[in-house]
C-alpha atoms as a PDB file:
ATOM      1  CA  UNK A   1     -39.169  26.406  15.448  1.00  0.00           C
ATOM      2  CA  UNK A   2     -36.562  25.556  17.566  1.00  0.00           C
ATOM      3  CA  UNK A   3     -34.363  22.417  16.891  1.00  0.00           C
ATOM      4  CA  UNK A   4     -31.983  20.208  19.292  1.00  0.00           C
ATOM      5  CA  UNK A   5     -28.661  20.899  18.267  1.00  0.00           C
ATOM      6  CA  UNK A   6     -27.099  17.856  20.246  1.00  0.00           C
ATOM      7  CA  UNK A   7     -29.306  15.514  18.265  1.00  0.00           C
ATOM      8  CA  UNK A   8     -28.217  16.979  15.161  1.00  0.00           C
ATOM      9  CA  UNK A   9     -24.858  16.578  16.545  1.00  0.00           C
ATOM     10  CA  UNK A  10     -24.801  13.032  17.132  1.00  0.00           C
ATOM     11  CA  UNK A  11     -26.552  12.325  14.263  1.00  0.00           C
ATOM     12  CA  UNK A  12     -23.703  13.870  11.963  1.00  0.00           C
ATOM     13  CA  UNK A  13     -20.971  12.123  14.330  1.00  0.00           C
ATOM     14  CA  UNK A  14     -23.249   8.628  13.280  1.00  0.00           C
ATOM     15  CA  UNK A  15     -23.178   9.735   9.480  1.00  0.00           C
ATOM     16  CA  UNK A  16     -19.752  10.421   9.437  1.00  0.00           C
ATOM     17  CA  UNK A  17     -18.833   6.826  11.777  1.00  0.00           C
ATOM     18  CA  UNK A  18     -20.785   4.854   9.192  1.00  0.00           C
ATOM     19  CA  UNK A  19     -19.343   6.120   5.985  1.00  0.00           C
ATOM     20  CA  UNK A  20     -15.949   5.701   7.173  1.00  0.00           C
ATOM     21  CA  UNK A  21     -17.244   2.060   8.301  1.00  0.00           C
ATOM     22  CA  UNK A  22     -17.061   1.817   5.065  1.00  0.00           C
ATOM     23  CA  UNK A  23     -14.297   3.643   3.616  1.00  0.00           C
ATOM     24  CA  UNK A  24     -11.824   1.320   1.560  1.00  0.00           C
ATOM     25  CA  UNK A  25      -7.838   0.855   2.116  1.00  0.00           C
ATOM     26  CA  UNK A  26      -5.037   1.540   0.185  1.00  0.00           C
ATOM     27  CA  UNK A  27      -2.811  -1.677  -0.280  1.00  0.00           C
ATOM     28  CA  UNK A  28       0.265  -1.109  -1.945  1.00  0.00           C
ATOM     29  CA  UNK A  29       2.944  -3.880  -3.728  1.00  0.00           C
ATOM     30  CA  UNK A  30       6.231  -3.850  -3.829  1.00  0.00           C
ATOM     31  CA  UNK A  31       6.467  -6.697  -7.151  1.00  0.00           C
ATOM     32  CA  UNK A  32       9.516  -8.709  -7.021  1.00  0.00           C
ATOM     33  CA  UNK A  33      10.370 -11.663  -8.960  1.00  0.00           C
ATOM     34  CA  UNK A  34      10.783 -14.164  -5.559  1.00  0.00           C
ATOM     35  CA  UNK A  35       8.809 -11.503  -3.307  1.00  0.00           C
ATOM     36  CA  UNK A  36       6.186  -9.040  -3.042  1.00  0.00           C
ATOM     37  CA  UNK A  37       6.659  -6.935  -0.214  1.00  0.00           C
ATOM     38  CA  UNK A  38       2.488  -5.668   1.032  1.00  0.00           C
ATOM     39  CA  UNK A  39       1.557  -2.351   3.022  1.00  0.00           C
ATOM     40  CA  UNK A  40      -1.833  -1.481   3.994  1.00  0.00           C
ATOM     41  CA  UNK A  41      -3.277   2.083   5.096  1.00  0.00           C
ATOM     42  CA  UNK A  42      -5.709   2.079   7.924  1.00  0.00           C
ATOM     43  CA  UNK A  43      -9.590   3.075   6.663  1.00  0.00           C
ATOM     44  CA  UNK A  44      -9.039   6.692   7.105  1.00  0.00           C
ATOM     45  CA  UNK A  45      -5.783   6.516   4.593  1.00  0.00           C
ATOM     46  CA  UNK A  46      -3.345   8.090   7.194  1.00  0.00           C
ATOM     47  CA  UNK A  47      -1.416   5.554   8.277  1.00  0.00           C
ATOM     48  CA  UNK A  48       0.764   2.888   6.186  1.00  0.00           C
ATOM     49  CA  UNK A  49       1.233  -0.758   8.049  1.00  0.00           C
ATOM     50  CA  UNK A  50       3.273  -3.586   6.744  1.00  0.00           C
ATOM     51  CA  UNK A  51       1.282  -6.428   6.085  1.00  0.00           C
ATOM     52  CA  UNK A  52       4.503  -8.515   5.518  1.00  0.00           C
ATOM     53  CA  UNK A  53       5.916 -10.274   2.271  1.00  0.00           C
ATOM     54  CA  UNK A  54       4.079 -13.444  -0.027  1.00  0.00           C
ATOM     55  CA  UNK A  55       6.192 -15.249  -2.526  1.00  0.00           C
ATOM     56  CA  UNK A  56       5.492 -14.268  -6.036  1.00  0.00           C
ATOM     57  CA  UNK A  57       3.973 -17.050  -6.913  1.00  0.00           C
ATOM     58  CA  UNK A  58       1.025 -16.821  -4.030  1.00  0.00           C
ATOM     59  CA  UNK A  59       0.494 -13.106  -4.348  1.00  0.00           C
ATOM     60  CA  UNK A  60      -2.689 -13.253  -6.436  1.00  0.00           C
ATOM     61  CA  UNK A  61      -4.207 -16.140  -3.889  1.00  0.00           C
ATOM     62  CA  UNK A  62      -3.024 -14.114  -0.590  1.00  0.00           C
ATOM     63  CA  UNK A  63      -4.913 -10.881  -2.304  1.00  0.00           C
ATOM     64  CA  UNK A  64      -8.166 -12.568  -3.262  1.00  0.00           C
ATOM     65  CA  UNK A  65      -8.100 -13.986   0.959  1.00  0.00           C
ATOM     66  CA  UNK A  66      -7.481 -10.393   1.826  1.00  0.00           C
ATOM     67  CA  UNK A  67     -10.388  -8.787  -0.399  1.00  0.00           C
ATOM     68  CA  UNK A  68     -12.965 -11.119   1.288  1.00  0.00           C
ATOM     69  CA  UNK A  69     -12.234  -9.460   4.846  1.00  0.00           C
ATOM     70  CA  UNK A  70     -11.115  -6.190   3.740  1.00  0.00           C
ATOM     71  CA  UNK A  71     -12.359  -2.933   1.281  1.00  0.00           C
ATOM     72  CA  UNK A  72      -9.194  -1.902  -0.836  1.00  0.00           C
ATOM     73  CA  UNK A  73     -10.374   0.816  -3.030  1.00  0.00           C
ATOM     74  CA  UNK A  74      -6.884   0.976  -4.718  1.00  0.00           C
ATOM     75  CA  UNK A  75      -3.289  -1.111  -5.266  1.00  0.00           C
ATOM     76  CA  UNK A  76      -0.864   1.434  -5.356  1.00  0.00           C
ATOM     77  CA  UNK A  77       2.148  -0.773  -7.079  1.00  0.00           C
ATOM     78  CA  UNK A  78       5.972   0.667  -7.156  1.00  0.00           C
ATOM     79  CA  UNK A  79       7.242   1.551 -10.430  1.00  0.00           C
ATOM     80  CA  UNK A  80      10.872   1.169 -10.705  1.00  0.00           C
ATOM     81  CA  UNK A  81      12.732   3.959 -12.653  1.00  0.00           C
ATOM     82  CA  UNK A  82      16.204   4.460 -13.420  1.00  0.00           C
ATOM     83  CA  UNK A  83      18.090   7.750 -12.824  1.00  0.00           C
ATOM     84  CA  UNK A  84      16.651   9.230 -16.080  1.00  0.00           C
ATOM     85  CA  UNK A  85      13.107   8.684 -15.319  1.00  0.00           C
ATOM     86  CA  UNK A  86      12.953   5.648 -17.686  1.00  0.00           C
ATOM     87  CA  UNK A  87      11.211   2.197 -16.784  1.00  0.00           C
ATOM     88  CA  UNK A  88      13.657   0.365 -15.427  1.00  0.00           C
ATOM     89  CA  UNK A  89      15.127  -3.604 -16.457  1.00  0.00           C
ATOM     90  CA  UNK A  90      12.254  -5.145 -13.561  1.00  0.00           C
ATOM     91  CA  UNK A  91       9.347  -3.516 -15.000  1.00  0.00           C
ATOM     92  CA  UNK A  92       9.236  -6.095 -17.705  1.00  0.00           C
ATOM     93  CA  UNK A  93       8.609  -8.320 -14.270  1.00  0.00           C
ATOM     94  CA  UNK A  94       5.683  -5.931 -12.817  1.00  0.00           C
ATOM     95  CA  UNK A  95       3.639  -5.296 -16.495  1.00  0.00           C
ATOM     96  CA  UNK A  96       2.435  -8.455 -16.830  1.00  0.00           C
ATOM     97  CA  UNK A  97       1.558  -8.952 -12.678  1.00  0.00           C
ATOM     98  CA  UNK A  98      -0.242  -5.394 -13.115  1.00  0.00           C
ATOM     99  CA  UNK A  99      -2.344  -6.585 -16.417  1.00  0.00           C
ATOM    100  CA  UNK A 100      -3.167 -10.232 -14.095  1.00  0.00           C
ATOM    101  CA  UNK A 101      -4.141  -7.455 -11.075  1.00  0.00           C
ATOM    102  CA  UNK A 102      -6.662  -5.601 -13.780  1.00  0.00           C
ATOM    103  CA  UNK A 103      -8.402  -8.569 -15.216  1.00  0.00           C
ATOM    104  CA  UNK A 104      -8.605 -10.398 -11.251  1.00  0.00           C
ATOM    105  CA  UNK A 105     -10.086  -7.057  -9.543  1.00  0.00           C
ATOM    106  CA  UNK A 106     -11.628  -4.807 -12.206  1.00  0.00           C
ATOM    107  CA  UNK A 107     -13.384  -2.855  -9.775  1.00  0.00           C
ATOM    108  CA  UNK A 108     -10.290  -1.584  -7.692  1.00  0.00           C
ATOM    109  CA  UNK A 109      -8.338   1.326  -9.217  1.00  0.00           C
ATOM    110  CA  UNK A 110      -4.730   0.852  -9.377  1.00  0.00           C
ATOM    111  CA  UNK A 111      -1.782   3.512  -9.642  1.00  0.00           C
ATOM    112  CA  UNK A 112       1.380   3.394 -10.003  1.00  0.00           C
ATOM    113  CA  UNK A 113       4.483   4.907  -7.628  1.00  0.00           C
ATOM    114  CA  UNK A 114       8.000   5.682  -8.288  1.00  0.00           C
ATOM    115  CA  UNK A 115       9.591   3.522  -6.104  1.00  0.00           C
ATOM    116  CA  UNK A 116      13.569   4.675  -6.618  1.00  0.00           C
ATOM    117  CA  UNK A 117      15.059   4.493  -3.177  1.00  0.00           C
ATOM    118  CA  UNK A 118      13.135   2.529  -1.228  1.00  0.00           C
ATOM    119  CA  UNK A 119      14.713  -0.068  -0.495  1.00  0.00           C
ATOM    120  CA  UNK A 120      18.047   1.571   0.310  1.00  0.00           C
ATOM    121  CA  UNK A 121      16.108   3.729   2.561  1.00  0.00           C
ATOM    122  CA  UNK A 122      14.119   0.385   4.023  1.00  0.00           C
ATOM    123  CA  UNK A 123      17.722  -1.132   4.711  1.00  0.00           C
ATOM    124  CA  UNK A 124      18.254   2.190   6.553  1.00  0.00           C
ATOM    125  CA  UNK A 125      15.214   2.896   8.219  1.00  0.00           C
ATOM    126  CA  UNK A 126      15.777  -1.126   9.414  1.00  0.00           C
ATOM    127  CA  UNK A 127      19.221  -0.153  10.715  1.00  0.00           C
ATOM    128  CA  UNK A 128      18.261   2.817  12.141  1.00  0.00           C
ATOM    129  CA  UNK A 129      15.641   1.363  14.517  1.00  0.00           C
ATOM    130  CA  UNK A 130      18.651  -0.504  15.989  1.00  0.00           C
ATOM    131  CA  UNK A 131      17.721  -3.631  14.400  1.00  0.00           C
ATOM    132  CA  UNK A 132      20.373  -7.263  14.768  1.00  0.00           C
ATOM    133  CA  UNK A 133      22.900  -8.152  11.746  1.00  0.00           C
ATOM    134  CA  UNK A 134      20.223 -10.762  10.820  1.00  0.00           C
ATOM    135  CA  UNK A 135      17.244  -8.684  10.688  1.00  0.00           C
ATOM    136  CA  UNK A 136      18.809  -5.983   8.706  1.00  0.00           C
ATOM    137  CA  UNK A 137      19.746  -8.910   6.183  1.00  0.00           C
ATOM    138  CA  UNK A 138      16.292 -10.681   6.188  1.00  0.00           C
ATOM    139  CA  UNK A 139      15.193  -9.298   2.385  1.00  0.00           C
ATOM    140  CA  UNK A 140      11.498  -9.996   2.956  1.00  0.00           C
ATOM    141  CA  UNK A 141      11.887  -7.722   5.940  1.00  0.00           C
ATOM    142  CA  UNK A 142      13.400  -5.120   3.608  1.00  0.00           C
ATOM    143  CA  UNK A 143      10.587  -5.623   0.964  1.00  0.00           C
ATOM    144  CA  UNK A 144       8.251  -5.221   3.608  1.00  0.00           C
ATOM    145  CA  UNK A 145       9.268  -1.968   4.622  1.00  0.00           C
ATOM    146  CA  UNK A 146       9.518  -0.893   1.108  1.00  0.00           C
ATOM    147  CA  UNK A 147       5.939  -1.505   0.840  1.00  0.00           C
ATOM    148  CA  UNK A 148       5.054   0.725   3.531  1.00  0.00           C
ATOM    149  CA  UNK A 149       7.683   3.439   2.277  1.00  0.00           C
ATOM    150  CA  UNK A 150       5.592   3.192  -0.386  1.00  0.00           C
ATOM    151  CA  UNK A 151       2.267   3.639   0.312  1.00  0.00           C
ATOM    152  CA  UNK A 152       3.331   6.536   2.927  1.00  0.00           C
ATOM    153  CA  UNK A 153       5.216   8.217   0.068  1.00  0.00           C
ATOM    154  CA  UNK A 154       1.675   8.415  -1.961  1.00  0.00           C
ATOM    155  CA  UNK A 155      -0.473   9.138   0.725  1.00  0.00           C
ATOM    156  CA  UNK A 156       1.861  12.310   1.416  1.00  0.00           C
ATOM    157  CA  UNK A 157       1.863  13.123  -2.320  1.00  0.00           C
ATOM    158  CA  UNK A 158      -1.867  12.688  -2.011  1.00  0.00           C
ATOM    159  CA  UNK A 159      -2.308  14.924   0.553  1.00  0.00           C
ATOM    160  CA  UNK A 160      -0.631  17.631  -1.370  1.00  0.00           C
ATOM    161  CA  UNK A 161      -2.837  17.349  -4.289  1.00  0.00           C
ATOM    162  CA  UNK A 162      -5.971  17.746  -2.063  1.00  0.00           C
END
């Protein structure tokens, strides 16, 4: 019995287009008290895009708009440590935003990231891609980037687990 290989082929290429259809993204928060710096991955979790910063206050609002047009199967959310691997002063901040995350989206796993150094190496990243005085100063810029710093920083560690 002989079978046609190049309809098996395009079948599989199908399978494999609809399942990532409907992979879910990654969306990871940088919490700060005045801002909350967002990063998305693209559906195939390689890639780590800004999404740009919300107030604090309109975080939870700007996530339930984004859930209606977009599969996030998991907030990755910074975790600020201090040099000896202790929570830092902000996480008193993030706790309670994390515990309001869990009870608004119980079905989407959330981890947390160390987030030491990121946004030192946002401001640097910022001033390394030659950008003006006031653009390197623009904070929701830098929480932006942080975001994305992130999310890129898990997806690497990720990688290495697989």
């Amino acid at each position: 019995m002989r079978f046609n290989q190049s309809k098996v082929a395009k079948k599989n290429e199908f399978l494999t287009f609809a399942c990532l259809k409907h992979m879910g993204r990654i969306l990871a928060i940088d919490y700060g008290r005045k801002r909350v710096g967002l990063a998305v991955t693209d559906e195939l979790k390689i890639i780590a895009t800004a999404l740009g910063t919300v107030h604090a206050a309109d975080v939870m609002t700007y996530l339930k708009r984004y859930l209606k047009d977009n599969t996030v199967e998991c907030f990755v959310i910074g975790e600020p440590k201090d040099m000896a691997n202790r929570p830092s002063e902000s996480e008193r901040f993030i706790a309670p935003f994390v515990r309001n995350l869990t009870k608004s989206f119980p079905d989407i796993r959330i981890e947390r990231y160390d987030e030491r150094f990121t946004s030192l190496m946002a401001s640097r990243a910022i001033l390394e891609a030659g950008a003006k005085k006031k653009d390197r100063q623009n904070k929701a810029l830098v929480d932006a980037v942080s975001a994305t710093l992130i999310l890129q920083s898990y997806l690497e560690s990720q990688a290495f687990k697989s």
